[in-house]
Protein backbone atom coordinates (compact mmCIF):
# COMPACT_ATOMS: atom_id res chain seq x y z
CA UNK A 1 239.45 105.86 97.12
CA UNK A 2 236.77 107.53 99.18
CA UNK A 3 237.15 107.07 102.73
CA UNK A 4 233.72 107.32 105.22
CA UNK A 5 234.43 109.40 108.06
CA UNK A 6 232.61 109.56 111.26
CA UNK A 7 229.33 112.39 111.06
CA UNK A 8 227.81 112.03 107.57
CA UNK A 9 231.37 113.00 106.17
CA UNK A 10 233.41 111.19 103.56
CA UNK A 11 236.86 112.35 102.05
CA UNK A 12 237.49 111.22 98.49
CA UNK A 13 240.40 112.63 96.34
CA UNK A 14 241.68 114.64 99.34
CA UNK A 15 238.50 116.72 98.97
CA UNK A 16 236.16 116.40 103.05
CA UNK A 17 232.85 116.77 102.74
CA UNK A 18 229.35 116.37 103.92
CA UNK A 19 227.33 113.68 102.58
CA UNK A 20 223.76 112.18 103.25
CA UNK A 21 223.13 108.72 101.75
CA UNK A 22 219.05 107.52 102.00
CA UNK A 23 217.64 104.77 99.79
CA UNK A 24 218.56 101.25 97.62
CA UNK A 25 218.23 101.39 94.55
CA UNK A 26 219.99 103.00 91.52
CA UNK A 27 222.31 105.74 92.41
CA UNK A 28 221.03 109.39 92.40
CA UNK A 29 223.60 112.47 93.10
CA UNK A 30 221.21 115.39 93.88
CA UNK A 31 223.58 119.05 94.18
CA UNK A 32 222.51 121.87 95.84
CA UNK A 33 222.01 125.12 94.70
CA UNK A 34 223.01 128.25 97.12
CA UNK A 35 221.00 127.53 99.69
CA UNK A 36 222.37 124.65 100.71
CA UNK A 37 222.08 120.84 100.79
CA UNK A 38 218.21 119.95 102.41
CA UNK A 39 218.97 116.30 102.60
CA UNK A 40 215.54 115.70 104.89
CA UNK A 41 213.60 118.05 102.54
CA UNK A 42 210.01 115.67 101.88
CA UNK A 43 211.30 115.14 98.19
CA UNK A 44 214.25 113.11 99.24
CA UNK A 45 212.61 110.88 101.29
CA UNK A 46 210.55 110.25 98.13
CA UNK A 47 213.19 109.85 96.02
CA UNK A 48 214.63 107.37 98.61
CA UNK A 49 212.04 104.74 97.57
CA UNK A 50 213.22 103.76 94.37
CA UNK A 51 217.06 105.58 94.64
CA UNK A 52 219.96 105.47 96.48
CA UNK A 53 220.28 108.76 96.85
CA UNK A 54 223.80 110.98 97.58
CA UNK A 55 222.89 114.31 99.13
CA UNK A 56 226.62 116.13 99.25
CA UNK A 57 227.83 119.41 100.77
CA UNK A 58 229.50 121.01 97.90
CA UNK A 59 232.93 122.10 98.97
CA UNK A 60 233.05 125.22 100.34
CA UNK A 61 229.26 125.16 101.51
CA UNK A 62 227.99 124.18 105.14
CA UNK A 63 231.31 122.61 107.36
CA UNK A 64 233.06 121.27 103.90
CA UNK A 65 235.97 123.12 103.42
CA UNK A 66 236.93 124.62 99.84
CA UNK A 67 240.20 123.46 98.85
CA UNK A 68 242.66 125.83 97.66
CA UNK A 69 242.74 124.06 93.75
CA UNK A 70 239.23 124.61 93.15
CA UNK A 71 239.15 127.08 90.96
CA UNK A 72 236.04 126.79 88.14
CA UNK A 73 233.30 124.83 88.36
CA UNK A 74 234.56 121.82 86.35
CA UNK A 75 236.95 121.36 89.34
CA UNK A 76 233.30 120.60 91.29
CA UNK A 77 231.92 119.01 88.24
CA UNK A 78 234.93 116.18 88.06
CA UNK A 79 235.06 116.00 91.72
CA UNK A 80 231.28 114.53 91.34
CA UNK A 81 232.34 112.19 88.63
CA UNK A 82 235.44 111.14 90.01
CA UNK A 83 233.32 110.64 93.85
CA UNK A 84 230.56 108.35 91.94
CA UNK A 85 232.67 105.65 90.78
CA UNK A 86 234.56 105.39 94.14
CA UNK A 87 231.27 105.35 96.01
CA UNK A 88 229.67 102.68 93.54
């Protein structure tokens, strides 16, 4: 079960990370690329009238640590999946 921490954080599947939530609606997971997440970028305010919107910090980006069993990116990928139905 994911667990809310205090800062924008949240800590599901033993995995700590960032993670922005704007919005009511349907749920909407927007990933970052390299840069970074940009959860006050203009476009997710936007989004943020018709969506709930989840703006993570992938693992190993920004102050989320990478854990030591991520290894490919389906690791990430069911991570997401896995995150989603706790969080709904």
């Amino acid at each position: 079960m994911a667990t809310a921490l205090a800062d924008g954080r949240i800590k599901g599947h033993g995995v700590e990370i960032e993670l922005t939530r704007k919005g009511k609606g349907a749920p909407l997971l927007m990933l970052h690329g390299g840069s970074g997440p940009t959860p006050n970028a203009p476009f997710v305010a936007k989004l943020a009238e018709r969506f709930e919107v989840f703006v993570p910090g992938h693992p190993g980006f920004g102050t989320s640590p990478l854990p030591d069993r991520f290894d490919h990116i389906d690791d990430l990928a069911y991570f997401y999946l896995d995150l989603m139905d706790e969080l709904n």
